[in-house]
N, C-alpha and C. Protein backbone atom coordinates (compact mmCIF):
# COMPACT_ATOMS: atom_id res chain seq x y z
N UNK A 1 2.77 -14.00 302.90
CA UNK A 1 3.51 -13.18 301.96
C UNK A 1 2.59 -12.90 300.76
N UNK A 2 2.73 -11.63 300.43
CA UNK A 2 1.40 -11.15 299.61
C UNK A 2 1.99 -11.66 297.95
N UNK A 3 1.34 -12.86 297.02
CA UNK A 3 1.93 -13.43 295.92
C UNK A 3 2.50 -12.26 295.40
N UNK A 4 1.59 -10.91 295.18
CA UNK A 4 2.04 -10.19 294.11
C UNK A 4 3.36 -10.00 293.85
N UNK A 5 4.01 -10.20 294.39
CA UNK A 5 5.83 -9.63 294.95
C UNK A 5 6.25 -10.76 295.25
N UNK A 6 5.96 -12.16 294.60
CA UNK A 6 6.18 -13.66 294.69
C UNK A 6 7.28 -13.37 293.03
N UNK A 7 8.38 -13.72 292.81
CA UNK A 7 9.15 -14.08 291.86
C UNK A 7 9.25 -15.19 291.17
N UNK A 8 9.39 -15.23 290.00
CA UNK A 8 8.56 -16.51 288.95
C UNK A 8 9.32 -17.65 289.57
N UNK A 9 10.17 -17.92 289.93
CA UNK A 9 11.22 -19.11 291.27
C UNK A 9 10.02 -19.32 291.95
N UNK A 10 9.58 -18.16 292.83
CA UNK A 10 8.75 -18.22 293.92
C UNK A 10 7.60 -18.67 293.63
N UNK A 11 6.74 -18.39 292.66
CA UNK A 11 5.23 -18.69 291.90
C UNK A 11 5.62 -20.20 291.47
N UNK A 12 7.02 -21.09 290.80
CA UNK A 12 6.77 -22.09 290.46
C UNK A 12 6.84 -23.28 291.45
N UNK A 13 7.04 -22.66 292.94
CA UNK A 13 7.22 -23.47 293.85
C UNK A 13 5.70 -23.73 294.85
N UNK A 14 4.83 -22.99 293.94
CA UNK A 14 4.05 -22.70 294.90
C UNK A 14 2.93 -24.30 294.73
N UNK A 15 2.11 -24.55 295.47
CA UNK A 15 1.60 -25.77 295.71
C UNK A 15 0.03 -25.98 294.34
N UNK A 16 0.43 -26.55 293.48
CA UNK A 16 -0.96 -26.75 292.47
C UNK A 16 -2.04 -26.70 293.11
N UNK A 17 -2.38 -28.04 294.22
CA UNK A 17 -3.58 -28.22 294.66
C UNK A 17 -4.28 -26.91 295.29
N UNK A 18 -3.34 -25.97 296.11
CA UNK A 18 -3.68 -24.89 296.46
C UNK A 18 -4.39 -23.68 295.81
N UNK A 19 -4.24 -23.70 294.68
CA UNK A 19 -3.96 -22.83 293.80
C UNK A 19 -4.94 -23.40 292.75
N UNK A 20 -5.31 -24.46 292.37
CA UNK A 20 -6.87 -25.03 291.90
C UNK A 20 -7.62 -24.94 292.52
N UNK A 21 -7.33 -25.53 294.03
CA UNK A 21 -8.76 -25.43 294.62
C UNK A 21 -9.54 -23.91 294.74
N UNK A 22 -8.56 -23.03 294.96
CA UNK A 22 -9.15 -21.38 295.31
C UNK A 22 -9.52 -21.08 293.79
N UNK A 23 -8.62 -21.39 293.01
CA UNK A 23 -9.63 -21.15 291.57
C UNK A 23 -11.19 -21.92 291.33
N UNK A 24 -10.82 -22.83 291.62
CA UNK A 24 -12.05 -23.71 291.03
C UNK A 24 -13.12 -23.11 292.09
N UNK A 25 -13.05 -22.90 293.61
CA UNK A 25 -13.90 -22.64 294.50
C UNK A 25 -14.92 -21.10 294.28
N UNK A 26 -13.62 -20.15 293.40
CA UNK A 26 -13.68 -18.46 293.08
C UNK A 26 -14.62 -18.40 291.65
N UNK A 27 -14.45 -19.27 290.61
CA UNK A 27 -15.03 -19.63 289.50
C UNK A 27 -16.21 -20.25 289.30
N UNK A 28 -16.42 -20.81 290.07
CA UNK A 28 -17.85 -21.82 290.49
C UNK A 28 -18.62 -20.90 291.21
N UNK A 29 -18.28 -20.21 292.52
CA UNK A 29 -19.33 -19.10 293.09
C UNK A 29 -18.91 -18.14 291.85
N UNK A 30 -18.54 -17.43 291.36
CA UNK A 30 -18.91 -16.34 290.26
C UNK A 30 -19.85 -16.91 289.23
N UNK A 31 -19.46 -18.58 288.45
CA UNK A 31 -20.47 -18.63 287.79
C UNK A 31 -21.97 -18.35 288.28
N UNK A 32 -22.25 -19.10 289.30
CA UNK A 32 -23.25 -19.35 290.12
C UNK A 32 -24.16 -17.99 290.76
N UNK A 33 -23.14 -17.25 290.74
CA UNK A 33 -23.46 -16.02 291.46
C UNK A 33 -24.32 -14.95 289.77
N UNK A 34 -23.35 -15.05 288.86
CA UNK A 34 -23.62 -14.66 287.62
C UNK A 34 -25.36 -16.06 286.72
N UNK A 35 -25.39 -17.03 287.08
CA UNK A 35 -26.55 -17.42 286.57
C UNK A 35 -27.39 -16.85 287.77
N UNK A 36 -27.45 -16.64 288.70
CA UNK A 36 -28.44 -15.71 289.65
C UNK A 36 -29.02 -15.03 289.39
N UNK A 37 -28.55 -13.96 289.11
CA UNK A 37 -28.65 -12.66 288.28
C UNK A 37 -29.41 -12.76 286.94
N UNK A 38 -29.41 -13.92 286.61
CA UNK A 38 -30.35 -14.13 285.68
C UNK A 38 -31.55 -15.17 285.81
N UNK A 39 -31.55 -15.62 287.14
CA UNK A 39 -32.87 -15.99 287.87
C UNK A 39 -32.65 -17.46 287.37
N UNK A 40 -30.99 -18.32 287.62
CA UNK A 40 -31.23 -19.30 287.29
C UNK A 40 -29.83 -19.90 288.43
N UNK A 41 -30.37 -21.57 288.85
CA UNK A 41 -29.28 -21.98 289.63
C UNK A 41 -28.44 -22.22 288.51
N UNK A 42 -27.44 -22.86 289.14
CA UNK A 42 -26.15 -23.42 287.82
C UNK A 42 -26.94 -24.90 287.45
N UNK A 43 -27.61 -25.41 288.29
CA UNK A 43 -28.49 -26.92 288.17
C UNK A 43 -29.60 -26.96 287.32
N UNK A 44 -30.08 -25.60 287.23
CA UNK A 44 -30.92 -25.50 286.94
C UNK A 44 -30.72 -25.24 285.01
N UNK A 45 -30.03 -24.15 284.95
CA UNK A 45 -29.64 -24.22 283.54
C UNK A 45 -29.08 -25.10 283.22
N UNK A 46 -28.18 -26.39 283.72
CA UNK A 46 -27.96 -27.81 283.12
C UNK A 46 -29.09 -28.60 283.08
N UNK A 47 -29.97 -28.25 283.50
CA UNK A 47 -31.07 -28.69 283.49
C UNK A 47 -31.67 -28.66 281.95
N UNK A 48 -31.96 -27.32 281.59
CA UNK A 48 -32.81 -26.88 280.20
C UNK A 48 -31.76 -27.30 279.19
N UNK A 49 -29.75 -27.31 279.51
CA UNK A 49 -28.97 -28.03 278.48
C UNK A 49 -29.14 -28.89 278.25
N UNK A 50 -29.39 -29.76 278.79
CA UNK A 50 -29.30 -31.66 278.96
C UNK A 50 -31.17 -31.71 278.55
N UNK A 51 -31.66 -31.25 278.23
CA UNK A 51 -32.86 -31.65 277.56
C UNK A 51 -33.18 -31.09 276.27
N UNK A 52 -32.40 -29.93 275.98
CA UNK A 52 -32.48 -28.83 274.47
C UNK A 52 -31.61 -29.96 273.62
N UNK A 53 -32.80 -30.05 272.83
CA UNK A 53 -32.13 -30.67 271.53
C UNK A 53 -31.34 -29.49 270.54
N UNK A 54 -31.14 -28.33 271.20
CA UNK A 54 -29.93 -27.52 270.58
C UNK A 54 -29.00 -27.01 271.26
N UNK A 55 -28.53 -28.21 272.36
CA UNK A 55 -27.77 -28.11 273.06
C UNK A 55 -27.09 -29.58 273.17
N UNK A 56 -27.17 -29.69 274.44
CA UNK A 56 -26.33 -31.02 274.58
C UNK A 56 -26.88 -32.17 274.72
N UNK A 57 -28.63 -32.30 274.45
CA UNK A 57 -29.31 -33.33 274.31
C UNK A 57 -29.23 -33.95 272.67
N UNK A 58 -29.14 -34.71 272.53
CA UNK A 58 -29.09 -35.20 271.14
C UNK A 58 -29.92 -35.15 270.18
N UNK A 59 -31.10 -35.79 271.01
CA UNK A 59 -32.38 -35.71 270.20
C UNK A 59 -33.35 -34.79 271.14
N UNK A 60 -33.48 -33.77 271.89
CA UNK A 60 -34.27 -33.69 272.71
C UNK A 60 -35.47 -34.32 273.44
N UNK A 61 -34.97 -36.04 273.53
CA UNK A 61 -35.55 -37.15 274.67
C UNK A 61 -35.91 -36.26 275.78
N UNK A 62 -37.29 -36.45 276.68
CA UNK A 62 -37.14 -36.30 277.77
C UNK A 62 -36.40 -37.16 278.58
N UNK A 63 -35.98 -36.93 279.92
CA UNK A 63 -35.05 -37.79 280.77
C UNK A 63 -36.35 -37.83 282.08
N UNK A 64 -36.04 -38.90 282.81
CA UNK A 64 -36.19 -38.77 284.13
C UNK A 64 -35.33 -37.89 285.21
N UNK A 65 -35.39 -37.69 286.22
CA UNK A 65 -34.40 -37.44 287.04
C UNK A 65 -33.06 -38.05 287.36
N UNK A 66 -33.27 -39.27 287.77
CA UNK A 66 -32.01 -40.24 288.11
C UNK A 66 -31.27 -40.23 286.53
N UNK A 67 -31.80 -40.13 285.68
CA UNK A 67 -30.99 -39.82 284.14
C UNK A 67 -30.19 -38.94 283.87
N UNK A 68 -30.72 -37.77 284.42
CA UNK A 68 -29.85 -36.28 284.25
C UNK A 68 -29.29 -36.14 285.33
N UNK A 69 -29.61 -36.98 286.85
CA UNK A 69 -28.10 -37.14 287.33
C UNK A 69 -26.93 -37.78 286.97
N UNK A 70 -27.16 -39.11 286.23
CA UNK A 70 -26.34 -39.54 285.74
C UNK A 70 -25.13 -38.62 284.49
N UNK A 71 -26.57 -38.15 283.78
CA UNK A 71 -25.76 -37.43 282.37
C UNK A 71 -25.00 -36.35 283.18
N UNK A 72 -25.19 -35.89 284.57
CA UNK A 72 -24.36 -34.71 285.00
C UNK A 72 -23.02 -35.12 286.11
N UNK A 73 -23.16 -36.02 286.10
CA UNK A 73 -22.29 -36.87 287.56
C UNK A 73 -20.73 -36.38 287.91
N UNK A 74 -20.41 -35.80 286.55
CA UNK A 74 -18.83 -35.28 286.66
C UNK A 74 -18.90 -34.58 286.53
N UNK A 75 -20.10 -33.26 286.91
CA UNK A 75 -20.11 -32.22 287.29
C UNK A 75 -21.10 -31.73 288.44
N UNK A 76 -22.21 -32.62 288.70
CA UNK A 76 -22.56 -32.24 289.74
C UNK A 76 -22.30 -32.20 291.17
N UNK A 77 -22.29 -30.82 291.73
CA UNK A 77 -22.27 -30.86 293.41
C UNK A 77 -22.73 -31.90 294.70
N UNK A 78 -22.24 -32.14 295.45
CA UNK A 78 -23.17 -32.52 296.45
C UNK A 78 -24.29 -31.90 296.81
N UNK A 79 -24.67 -30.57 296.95
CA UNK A 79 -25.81 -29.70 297.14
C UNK A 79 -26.41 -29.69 296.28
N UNK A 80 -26.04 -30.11 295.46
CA UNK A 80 -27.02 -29.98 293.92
C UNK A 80 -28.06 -30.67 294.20
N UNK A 81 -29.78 -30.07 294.17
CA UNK A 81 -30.76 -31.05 294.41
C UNK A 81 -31.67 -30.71 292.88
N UNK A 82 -31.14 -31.79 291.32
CA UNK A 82 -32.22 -31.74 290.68
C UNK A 82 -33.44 -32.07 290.61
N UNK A 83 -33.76 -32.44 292.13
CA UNK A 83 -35.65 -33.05 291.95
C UNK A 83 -35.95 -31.60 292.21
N UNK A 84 -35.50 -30.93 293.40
CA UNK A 84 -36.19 -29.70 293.97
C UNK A 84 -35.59 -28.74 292.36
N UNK A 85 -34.47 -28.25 292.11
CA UNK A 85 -34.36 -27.70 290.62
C UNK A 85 -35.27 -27.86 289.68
N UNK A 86 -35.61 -29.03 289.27
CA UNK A 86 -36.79 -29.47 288.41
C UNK A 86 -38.06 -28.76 288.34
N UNK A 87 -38.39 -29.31 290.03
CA UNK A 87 -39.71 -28.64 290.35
C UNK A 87 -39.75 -27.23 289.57
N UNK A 88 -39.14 -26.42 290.34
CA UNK A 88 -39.08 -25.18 290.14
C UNK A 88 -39.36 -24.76 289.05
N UNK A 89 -38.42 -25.25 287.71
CA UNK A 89 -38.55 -24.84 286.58
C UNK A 89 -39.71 -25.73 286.08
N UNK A 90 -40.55 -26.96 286.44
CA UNK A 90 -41.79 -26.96 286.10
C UNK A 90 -42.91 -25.82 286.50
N UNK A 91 -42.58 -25.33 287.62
CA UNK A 91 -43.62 -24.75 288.20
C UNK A 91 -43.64 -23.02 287.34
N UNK A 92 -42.10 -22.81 286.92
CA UNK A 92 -42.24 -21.86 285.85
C UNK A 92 -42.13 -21.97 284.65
N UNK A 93 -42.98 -22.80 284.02
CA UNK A 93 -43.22 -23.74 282.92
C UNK A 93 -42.31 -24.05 281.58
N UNK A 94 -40.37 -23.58 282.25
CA UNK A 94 -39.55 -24.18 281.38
C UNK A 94 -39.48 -25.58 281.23
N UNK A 95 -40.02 -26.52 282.34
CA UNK A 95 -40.26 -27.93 281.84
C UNK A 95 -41.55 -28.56 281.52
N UNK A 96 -41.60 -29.60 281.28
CA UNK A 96 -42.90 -30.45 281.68
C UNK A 96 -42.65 -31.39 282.18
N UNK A 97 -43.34 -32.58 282.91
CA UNK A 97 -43.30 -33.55 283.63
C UNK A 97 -44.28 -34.59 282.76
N UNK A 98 -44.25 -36.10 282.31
CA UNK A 98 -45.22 -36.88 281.63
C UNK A 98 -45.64 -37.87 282.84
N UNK A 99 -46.16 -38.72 282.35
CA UNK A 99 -46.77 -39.72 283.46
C UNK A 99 -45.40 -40.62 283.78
N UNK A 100 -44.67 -40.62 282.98
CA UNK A 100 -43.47 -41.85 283.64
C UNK A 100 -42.41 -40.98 284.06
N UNK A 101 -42.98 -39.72 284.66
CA UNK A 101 -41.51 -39.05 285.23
C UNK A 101 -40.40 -38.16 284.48
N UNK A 102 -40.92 -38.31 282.79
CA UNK A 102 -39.43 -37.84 282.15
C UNK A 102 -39.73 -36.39 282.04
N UNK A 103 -38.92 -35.21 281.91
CA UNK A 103 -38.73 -34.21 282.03
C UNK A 103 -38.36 -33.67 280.70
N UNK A 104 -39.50 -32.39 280.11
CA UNK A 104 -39.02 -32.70 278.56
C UNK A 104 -38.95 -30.77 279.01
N UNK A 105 -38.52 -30.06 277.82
CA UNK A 105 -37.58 -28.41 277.70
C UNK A 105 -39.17 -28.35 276.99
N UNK A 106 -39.58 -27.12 277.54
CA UNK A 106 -40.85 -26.36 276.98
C UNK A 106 -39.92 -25.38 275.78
N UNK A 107 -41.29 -24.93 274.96
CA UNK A 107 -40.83 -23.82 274.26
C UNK A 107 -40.19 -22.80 275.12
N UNK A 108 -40.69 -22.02 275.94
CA UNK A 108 -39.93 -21.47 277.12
C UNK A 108 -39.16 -21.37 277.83
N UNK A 109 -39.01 -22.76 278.09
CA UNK A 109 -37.20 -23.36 278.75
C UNK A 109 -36.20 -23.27 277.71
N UNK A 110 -36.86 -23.89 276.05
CA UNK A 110 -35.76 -23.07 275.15
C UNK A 110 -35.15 -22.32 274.88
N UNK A 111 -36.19 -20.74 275.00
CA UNK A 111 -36.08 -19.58 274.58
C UNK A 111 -35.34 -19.51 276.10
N UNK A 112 -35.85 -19.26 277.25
CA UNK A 112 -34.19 -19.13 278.33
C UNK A 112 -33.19 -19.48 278.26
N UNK A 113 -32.90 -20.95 277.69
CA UNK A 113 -31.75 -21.39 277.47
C UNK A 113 -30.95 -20.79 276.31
N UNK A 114 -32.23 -20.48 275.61
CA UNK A 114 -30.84 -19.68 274.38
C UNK A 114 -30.51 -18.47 275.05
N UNK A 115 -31.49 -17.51 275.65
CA UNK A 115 -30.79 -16.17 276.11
C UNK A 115 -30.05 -16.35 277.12
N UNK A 116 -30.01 -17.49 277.91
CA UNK A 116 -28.95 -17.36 278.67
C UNK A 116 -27.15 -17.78 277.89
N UNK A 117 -27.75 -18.72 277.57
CA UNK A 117 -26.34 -19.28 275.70
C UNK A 117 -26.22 -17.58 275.46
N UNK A 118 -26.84 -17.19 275.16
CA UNK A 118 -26.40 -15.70 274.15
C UNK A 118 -25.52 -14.60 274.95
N UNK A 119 -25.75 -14.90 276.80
CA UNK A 119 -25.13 -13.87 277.53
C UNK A 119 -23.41 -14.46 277.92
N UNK A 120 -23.02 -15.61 277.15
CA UNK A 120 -21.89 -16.55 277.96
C UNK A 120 -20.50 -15.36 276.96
N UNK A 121 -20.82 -14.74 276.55
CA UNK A 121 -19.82 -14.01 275.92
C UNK A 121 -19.41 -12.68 276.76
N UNK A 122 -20.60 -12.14 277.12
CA UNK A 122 -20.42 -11.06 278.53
C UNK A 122 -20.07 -11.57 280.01
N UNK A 123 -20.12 -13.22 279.84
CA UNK A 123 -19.79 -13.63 281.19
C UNK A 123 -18.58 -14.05 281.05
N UNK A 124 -17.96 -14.53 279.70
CA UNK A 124 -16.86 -14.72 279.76
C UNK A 124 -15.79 -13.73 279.83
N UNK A 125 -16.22 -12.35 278.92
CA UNK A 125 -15.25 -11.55 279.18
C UNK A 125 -14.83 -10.79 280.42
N UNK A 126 -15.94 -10.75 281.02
CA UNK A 126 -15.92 -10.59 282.55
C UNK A 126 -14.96 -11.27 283.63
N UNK A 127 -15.09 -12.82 283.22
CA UNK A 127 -14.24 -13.35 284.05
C UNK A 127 -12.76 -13.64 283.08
N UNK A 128 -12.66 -13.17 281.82
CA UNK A 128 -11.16 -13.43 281.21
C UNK A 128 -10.59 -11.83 281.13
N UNK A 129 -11.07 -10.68 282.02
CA UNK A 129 -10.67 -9.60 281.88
C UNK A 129 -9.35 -9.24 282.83
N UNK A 130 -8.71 -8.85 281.86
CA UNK A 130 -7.13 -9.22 282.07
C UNK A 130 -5.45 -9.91 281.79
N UNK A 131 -6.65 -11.28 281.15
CA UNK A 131 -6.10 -12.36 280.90
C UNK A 131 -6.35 -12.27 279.14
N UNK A 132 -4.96 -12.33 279.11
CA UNK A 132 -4.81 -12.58 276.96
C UNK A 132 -4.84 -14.07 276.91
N UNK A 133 -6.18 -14.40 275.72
CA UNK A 133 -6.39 -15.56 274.97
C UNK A 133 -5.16 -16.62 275.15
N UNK A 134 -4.02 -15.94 274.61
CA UNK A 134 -2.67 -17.16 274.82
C UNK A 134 -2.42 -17.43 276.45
N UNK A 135 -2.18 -16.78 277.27
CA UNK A 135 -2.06 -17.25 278.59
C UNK A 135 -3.28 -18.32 279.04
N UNK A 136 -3.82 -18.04 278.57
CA UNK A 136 -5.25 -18.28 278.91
C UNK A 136 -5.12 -20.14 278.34
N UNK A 137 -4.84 -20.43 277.38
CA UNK A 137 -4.59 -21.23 276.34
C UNK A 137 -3.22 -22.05 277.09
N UNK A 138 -2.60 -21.57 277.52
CA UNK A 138 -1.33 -22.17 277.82
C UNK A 138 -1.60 -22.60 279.82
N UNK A 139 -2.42 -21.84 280.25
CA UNK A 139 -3.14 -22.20 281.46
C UNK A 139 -3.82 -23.66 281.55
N UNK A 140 -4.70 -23.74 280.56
CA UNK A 140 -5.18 -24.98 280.63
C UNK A 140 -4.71 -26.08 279.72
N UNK A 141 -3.49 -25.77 278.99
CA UNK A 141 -2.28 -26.35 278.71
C UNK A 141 -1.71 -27.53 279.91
N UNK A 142 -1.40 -26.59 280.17
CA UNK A 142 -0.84 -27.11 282.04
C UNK A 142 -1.63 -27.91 283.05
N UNK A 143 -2.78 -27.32 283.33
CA UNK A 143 -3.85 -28.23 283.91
C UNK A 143 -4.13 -29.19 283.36
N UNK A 144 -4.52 -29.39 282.21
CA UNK A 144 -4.73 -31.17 281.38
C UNK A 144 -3.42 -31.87 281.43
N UNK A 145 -2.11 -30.88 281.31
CA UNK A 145 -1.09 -32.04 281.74
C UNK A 145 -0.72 -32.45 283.18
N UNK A 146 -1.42 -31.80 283.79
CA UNK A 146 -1.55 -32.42 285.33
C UNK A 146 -2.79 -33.38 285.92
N UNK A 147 -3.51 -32.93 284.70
CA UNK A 147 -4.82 -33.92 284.99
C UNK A 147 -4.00 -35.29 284.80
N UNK A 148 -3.94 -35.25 283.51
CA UNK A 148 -3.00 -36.77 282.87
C UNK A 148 -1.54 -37.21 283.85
N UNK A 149 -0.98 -36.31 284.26
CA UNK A 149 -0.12 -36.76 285.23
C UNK A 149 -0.35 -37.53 286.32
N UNK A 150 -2.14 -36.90 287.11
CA UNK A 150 -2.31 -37.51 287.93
C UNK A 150 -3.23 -38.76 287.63
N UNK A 151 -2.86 -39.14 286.56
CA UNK A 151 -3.54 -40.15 286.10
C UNK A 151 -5.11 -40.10 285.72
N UNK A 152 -5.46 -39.13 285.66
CA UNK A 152 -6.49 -38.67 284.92
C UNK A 152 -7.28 -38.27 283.54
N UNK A 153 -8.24 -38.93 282.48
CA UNK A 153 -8.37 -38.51 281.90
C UNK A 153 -8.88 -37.56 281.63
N UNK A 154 -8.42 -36.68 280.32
CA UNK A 154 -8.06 -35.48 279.96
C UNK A 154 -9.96 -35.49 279.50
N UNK A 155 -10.10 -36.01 278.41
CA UNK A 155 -11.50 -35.78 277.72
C UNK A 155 -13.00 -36.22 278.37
């Protein structure tokens, strides 16, 4: 039965898990598909975040590998391979590599990471086109109280 012509009775009966998973599955290939396009995996730009000290690294420490899996663990994929990711962006000299393995953000990996930071406003409106700020707001309203329902923390 095609949702569109589903009645708000009908839409509130409909199954959560169903209905996350095709979001979360539709949202993840668009992100993914959209850092492409800009010549970057999704691993890969958590990559240059988690080491930019004007991002989500604190001090911009280099990390090892097994580090920035850790710092990514509740978001990384199973397919996700940051040794082979790494490489890559060493070999196009957004990282560096030291003698004990740690992985530090070149000037270069910066400057990508900010222009890619600078495009998240054209990617967002892209994927919130349609959708008004308050729905939007009251959407993930709902989802954190189902996170916490299912006994999950929220933060």
């Amino acid at each position: 039965m095609p949702t569109e012509h589903l009645t708000d009775a009908d839409l509130a009966a409909e199954p959560a898990p169903y209905w996350t998973g095709r979001a979360h599955e539709a949202v993840l290939s668009f992100t993914r598909a959209w850092l492409g396009e800009l010549g970057f995996t999704q691993p890969q730009y958590w990559l240059l975040r988690n080491l930019s000290k004007h991002d989500l690294s604190p001090d911009g420490t280099g990390m090892t590998v097994p580090e920035l899996q850790q710092a990514m663990s509740s978001y990384l994929r199973p397919e996700d391979d940051l040794a082979t990711d790494s490489k890559a962006l060493v070999e196009r000299g957004l990282l560096t590599r030291d003698d004990a393995g740690r992985l530090w953000i070149t000037e270069a990996g910066e400057t990508s990471r900010a222009g890619v930071k600078a495009r998240v406003p054209d990617f967002r409106t892209r994927l919130h086109e349609g959708i008004d700020d308050a729905d939007y707001v009251t959407t993930l309203k709902v989802l954190r109280q189902m996170l916490r329902n299912a006994g999950r923390q929220v933060d």
